[in-house]
C-alpha atoms as a PDB file:
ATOM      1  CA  UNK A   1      -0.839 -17.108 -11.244  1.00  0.00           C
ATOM      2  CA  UNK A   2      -4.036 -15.410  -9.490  1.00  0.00           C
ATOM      3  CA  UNK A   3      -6.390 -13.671 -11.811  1.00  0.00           C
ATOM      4  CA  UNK A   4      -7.299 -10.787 -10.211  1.00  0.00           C
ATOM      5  CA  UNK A   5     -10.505  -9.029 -11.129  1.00  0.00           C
ATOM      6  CA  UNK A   6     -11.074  -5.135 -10.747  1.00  0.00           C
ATOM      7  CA  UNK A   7     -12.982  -2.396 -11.939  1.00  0.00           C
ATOM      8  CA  UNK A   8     -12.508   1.644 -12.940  1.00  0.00           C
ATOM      9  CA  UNK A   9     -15.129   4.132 -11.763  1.00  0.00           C
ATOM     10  CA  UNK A  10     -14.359   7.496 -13.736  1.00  0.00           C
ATOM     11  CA  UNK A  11     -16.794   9.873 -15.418  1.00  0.00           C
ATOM     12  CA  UNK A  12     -14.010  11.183 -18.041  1.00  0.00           C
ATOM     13  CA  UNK A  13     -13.770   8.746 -21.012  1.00  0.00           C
ATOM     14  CA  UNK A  14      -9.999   9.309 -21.375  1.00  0.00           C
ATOM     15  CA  UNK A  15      -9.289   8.625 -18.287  1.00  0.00           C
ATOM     16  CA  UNK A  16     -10.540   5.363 -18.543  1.00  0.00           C
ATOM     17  CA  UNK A  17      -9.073   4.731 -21.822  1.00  0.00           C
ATOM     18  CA  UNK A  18      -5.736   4.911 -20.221  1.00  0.00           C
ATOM     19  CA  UNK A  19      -6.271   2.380 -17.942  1.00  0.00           C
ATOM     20  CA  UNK A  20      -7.795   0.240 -19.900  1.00  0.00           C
ATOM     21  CA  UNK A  21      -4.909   0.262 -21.941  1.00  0.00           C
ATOM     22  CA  UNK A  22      -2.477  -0.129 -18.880  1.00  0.00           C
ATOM     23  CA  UNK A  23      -4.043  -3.209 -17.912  1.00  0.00           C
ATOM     24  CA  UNK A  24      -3.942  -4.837 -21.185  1.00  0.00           C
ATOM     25  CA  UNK A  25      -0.204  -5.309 -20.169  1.00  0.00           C
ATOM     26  CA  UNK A  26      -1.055  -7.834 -17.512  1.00  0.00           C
ATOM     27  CA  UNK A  27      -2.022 -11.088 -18.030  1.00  0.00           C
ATOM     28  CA  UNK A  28      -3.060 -11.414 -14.363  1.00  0.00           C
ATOM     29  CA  UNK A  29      -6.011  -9.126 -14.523  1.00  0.00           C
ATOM     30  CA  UNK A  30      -9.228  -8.781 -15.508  1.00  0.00           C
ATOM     31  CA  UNK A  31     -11.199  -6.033 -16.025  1.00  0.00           C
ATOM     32  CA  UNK A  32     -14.748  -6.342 -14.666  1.00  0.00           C
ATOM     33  CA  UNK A  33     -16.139  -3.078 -15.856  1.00  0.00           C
ATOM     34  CA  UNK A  34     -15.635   0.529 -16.208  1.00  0.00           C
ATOM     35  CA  UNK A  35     -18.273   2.575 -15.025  1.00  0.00           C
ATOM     36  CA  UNK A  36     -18.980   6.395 -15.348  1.00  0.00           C
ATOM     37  CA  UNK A  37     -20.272   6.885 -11.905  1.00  0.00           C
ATOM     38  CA  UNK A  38     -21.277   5.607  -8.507  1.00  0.00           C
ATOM     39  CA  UNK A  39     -24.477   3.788  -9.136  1.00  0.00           C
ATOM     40  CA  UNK A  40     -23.102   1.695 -11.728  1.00  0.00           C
ATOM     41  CA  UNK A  41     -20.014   0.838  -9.725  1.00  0.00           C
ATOM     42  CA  UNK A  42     -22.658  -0.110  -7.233  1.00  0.00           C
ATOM     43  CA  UNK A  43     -24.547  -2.372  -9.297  1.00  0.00           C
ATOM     44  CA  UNK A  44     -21.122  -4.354 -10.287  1.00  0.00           C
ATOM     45  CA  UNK A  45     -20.213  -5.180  -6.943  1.00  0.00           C
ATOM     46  CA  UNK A  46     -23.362  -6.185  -6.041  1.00  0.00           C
ATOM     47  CA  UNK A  47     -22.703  -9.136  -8.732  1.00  0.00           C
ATOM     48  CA  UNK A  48     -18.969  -9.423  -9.331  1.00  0.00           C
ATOM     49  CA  UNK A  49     -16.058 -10.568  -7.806  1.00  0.00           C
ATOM     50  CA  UNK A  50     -14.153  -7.163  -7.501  1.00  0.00           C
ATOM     51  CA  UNK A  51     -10.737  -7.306  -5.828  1.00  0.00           C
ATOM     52  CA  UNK A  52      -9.750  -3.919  -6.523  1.00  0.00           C
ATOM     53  CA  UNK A  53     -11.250  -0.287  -8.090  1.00  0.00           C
ATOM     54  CA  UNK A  54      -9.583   2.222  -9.775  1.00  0.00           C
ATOM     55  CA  UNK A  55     -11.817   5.019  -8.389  1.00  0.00           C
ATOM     56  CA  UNK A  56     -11.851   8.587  -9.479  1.00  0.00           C
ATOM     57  CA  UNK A  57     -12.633  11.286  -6.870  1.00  0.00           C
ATOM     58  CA  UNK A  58     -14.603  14.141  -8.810  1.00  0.00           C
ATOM     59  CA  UNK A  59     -18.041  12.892 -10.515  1.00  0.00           C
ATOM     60  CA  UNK A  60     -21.357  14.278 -10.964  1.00  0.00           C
ATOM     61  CA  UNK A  61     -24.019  12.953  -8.143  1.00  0.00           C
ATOM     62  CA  UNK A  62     -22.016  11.197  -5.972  1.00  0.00           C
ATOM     63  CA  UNK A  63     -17.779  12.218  -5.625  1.00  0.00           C
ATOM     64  CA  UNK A  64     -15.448   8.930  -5.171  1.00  0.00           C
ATOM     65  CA  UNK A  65     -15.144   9.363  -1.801  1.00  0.00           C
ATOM     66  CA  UNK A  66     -18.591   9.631  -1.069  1.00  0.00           C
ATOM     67  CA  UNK A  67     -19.458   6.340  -2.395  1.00  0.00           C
ATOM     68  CA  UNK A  68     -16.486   4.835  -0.753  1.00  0.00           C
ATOM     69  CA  UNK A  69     -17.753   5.515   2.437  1.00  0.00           C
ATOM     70  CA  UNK A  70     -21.103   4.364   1.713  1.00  0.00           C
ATOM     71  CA  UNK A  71     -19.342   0.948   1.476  1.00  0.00           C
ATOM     72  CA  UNK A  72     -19.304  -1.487   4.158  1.00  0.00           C
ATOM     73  CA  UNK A  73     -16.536  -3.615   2.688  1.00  0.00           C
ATOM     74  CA  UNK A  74     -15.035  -2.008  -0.184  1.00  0.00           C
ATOM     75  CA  UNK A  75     -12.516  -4.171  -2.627  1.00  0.00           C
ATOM     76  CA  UNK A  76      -9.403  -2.453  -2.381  1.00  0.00           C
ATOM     77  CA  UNK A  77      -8.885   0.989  -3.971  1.00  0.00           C
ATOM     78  CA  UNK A  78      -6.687   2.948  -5.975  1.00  0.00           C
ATOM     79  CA  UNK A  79      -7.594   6.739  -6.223  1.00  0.00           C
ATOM     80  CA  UNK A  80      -6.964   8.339  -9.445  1.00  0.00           C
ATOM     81  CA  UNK A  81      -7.550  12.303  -9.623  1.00  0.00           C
ATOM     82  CA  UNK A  82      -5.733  14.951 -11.075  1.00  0.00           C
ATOM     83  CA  UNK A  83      -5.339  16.875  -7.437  1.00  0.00           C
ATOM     84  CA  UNK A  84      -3.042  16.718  -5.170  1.00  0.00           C
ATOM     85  CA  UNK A  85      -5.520  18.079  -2.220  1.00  0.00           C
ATOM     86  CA  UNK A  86      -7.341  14.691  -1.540  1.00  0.00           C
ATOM     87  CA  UNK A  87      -4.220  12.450  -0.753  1.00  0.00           C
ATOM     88  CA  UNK A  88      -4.900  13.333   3.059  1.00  0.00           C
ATOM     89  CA  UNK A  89      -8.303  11.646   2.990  1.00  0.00           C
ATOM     90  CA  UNK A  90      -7.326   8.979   0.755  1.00  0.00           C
ATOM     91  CA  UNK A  91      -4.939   7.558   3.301  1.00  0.00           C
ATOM     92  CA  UNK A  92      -7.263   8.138   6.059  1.00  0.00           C
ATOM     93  CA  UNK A  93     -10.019   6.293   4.075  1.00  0.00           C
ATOM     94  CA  UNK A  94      -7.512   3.417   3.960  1.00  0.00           C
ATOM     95  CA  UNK A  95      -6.820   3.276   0.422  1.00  0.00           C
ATOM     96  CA  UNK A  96      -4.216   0.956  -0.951  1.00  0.00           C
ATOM     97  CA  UNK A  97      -2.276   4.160  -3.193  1.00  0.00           C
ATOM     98  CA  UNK A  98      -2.864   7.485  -5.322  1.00  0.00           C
ATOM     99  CA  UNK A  99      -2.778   8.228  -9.249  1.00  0.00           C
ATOM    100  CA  UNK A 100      -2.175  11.479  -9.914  1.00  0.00           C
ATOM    101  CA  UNK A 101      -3.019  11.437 -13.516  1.00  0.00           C
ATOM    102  CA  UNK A 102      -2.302  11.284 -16.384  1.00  0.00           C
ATOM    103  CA  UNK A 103      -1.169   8.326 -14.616  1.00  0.00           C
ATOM    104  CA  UNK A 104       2.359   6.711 -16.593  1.00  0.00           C
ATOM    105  CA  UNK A 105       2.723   3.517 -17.189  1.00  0.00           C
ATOM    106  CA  UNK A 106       5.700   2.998 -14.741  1.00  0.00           C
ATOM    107  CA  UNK A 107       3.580   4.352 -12.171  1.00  0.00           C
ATOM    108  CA  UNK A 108       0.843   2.468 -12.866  1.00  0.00           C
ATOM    109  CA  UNK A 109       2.900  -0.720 -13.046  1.00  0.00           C
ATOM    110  CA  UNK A 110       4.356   0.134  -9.339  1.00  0.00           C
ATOM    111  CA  UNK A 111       0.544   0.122  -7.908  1.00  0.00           C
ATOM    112  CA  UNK A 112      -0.181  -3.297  -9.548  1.00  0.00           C
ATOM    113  CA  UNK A 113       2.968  -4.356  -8.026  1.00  0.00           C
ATOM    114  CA  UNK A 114       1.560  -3.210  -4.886  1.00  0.00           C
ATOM    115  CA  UNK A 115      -1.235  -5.080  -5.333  1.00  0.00           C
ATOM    116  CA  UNK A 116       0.418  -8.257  -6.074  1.00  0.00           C
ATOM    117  CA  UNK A 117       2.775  -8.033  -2.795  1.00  0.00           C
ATOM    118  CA  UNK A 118      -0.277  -7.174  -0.550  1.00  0.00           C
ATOM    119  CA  UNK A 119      -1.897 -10.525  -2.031  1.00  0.00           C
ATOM    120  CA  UNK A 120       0.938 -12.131  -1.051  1.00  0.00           C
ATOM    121  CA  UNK A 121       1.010 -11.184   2.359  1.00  0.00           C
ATOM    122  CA  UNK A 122      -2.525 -12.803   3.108  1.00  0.00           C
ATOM    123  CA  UNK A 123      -1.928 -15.642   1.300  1.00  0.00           C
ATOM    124  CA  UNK A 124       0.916 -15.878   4.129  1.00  0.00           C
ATOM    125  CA  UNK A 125      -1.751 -16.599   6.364  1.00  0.00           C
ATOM    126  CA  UNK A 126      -3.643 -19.069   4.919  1.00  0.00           C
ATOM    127  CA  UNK A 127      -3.228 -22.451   6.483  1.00  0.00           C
ATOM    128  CA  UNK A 128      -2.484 -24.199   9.728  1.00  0.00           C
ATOM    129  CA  UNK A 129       0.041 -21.641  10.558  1.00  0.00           C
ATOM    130  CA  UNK A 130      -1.158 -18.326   9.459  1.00  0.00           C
ATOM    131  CA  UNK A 131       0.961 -15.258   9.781  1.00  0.00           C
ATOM    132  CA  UNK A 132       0.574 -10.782  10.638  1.00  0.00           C
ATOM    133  CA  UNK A 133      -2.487  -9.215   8.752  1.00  0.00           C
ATOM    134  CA  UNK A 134      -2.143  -7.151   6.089  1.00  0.00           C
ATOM    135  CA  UNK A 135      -2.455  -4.253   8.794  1.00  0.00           C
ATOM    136  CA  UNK A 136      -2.267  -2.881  12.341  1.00  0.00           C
ATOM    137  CA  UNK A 137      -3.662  -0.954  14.308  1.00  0.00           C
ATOM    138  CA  UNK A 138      -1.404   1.647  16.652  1.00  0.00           C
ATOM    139  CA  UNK A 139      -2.801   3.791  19.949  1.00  0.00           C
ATOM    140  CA  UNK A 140      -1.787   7.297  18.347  1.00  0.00           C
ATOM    141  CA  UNK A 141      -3.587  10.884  19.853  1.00  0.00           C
ATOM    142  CA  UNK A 142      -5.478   8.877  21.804  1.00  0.00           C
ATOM    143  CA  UNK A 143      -7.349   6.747  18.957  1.00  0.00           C
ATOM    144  CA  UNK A 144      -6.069   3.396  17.665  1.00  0.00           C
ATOM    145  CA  UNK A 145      -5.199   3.845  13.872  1.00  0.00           C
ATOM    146  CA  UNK A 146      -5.690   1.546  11.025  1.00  0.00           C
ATOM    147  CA  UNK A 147      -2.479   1.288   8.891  1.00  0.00           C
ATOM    148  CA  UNK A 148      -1.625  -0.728   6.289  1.00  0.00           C
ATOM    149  CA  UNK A 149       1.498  -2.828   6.603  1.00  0.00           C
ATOM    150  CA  UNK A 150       2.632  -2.143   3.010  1.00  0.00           C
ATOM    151  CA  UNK A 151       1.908   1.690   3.566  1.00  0.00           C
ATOM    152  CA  UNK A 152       4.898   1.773   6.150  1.00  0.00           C
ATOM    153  CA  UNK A 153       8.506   3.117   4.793  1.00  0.00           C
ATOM    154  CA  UNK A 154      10.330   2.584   8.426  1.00  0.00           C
ATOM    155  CA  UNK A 155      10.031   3.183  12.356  1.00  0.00           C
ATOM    156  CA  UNK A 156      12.292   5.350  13.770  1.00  0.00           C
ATOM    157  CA  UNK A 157      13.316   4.453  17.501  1.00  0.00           C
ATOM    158  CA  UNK A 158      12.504   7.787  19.821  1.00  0.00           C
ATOM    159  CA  UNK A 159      13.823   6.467  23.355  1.00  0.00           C
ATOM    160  CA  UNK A 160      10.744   4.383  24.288  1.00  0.00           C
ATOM    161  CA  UNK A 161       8.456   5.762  21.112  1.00  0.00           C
ATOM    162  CA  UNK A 162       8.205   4.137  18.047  1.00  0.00           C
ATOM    163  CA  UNK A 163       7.244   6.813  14.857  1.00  0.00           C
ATOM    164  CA  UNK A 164       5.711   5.278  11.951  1.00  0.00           C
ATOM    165  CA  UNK A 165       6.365   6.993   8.845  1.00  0.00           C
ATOM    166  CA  UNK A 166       4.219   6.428   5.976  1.00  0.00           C
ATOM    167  CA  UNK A 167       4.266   8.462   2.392  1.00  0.00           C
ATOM    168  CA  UNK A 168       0.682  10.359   3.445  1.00  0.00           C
ATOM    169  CA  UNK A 169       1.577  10.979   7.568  1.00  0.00           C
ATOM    170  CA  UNK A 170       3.715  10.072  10.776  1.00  0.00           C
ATOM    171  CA  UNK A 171       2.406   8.331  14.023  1.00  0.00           C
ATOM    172  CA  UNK A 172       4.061   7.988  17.040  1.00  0.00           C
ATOM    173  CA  UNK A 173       2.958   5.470  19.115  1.00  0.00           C
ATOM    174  CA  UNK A 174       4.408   4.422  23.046  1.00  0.00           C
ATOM    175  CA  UNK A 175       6.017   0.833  22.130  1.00  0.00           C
ATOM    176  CA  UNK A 176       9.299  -0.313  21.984  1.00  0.00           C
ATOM    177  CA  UNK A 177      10.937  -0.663  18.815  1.00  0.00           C
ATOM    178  CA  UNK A 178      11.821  -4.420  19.653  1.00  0.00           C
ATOM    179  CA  UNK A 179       8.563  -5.197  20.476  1.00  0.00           C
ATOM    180  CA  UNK A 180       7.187  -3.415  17.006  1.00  0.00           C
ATOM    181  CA  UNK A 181       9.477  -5.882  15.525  1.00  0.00           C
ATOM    182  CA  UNK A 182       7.880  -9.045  17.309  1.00  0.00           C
ATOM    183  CA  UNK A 183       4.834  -8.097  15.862  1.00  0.00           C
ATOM    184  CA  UNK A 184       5.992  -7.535  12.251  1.00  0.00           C
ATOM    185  CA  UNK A 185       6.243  -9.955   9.813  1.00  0.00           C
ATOM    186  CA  UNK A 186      10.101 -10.385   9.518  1.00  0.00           C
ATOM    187  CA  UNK A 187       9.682 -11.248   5.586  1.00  0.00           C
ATOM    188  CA  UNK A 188       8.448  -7.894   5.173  1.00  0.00           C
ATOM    189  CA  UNK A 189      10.696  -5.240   7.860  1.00  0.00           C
ATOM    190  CA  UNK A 190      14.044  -5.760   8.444  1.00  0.00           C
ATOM    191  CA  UNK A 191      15.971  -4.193  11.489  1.00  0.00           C
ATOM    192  CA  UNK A 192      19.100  -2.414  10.098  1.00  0.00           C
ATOM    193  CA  UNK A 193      20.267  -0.492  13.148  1.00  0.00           C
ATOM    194  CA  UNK A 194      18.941  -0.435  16.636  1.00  0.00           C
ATOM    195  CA  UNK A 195      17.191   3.011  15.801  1.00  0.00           C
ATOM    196  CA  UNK A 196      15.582   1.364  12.684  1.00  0.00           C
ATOM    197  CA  UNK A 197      12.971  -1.359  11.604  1.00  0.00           C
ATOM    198  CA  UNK A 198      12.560  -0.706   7.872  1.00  0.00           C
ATOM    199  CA  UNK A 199       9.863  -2.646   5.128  1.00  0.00           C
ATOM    200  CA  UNK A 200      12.052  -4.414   2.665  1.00  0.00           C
ATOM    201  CA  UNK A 201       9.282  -3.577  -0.413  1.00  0.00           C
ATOM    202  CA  UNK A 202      10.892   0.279  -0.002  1.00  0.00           C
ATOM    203  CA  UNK A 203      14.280  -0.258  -0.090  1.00  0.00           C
ATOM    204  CA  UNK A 204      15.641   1.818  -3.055  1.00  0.00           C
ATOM    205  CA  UNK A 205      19.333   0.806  -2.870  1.00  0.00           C
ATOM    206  CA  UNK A 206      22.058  -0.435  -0.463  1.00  0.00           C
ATOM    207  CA  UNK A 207      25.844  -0.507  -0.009  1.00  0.00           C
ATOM    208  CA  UNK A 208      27.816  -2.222   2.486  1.00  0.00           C
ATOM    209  CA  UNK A 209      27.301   0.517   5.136  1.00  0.00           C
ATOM    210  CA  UNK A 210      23.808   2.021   4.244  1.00  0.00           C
ATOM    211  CA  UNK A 211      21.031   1.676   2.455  1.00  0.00           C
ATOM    212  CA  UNK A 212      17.985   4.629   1.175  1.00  0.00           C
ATOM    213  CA  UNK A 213      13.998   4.423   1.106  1.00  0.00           C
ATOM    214  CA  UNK A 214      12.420   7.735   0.005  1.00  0.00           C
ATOM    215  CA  UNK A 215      15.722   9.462  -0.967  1.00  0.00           C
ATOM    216  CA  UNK A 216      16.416   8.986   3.316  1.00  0.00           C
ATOM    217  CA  UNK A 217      19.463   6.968   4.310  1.00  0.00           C
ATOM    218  CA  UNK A 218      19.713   4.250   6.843  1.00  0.00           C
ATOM    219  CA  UNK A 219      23.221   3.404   7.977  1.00  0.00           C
ATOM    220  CA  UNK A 220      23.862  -0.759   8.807  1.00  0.00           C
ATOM    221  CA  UNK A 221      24.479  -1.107  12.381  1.00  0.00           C
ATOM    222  CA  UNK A 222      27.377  -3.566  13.853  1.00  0.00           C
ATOM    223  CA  UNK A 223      24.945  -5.743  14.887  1.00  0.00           C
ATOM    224  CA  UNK A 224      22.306  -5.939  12.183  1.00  0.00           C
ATOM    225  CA  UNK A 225      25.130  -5.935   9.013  1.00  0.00           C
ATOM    226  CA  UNK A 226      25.671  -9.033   8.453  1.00  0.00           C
ATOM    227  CA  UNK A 227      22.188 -10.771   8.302  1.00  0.00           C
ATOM    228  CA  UNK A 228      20.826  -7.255   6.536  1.00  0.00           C
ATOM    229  CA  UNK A 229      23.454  -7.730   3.723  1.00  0.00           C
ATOM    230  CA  UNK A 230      23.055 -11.424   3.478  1.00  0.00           C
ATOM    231  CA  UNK A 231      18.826 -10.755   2.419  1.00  0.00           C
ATOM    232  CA  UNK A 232      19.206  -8.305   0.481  1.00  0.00           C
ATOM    233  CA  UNK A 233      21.927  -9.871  -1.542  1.00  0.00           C
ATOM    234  CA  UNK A 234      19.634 -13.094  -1.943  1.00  0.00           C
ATOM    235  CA  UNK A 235      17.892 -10.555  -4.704  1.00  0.00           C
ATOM    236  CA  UNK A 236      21.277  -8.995  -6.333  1.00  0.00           C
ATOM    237  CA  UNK A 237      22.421 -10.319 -10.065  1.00  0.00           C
END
């Protein structure tokens, strides 16, 4: 298995002390360092391998998001505050997910997961036959957005509009849904109905005749049943 290397930046010793003691459950990951603010977190990437930062937003000199903009290509990172109000600008910063703390360990577990499934994904495209990016960019309000495959819960068909709904926002975006599924990685979204293209990593549960991503449910078109049931069921015990 990768070892993946990453790093907290957090001024509150606590706070630090809980992840530290979240990641001593994975045998996959190192910790590089934990640093109290932004000029030590600068140092360390300067000479480590970091693949992802556990970055807090609120610190004295320089605030998380500050410095994370002051990066030209920043690992990938996890916010961790205790406020709700930044989520917006996380997501439009591009961050992989958000930590409301005190951050459990089931929910810190589910962002390593994350992590592990995103790593996947681009080590799809290594090779003679390399596959999708880890992201895409759509034409939305006249600007062509950056989002992040694994960010996307499902596309919703809207007559010759596709909308993109992610946890932080929605896009719409003038494709068709078939041709948003050309361009998808089929090992990630699955089309369950001709209204919807969903990503597999969300999928809650499933019956015969529907299935449910954040608490929303999807019923199985005629068409789609059969090969939707027969994937998902790969996983069942």
């Amino acid at each position: 298995m990768e070892t993946l290397h990453c790093m907290i930046v957090d001024d509150e010793p606590m706070a630090i002390k809980v992840i530290e003691s979240h990641l001593k459950e994975f045998n996959d990951i190192k910790l590089v360092a934990s640093c109290r603010n932004a000029t030590q977190a600068f140092d360390v990437l300067q000479n480590h391998k970091v693949d992802f930062i556990f970055l807090d937003i609120e610190m004295p000199k320089m605030d998380g998001l500050s410095f994370l903009k002051s990066l030209k290509d920043p690992p990938l990172v996890l916010i961790t505050t205790a406020h709700r109000k930044f989520a917006l600008d996380g997501f439009e910063l591009d961050v992989l997910d958000y930590l409301l703390k005190p951050i459990s360990l089931d929910r810190f577990m589910q962002a390593i997961a994350k992590i592990r499934r995103l790593r996947r994904l681009e080590g799809n495209r290594q090779g003679n036959n390399p596959g999708p990016t880890s992201h895409i960019y759509v034409k939305s309000d006249r600007e062509n957005v950056k989002i992040n495959l694994l960010d996307i819960l499902y596309l919703e068909s809207l007559k010759n509009h596709v909308k993109i709904v992610t946890p932080g926002k929605n896009y719409i975006t003038m494709v068709s849904i078939g041709e948003m599924q050309n361009k998808l990685p089929s090992n990630l979204f699955l089309r369950v109905h001709r209204s919807y293209l969903v990503n597999i990593e969300h999928i809650q549960n499933y019956t015969n005749t529907y299935l449910v991503i954040d608490r929303k449910s999807f019923p199985l078109g005629n068409v789609y049943k059969q090969e939707v049931l027969e994937k998902l069921d790969k996983h069942r015990i």
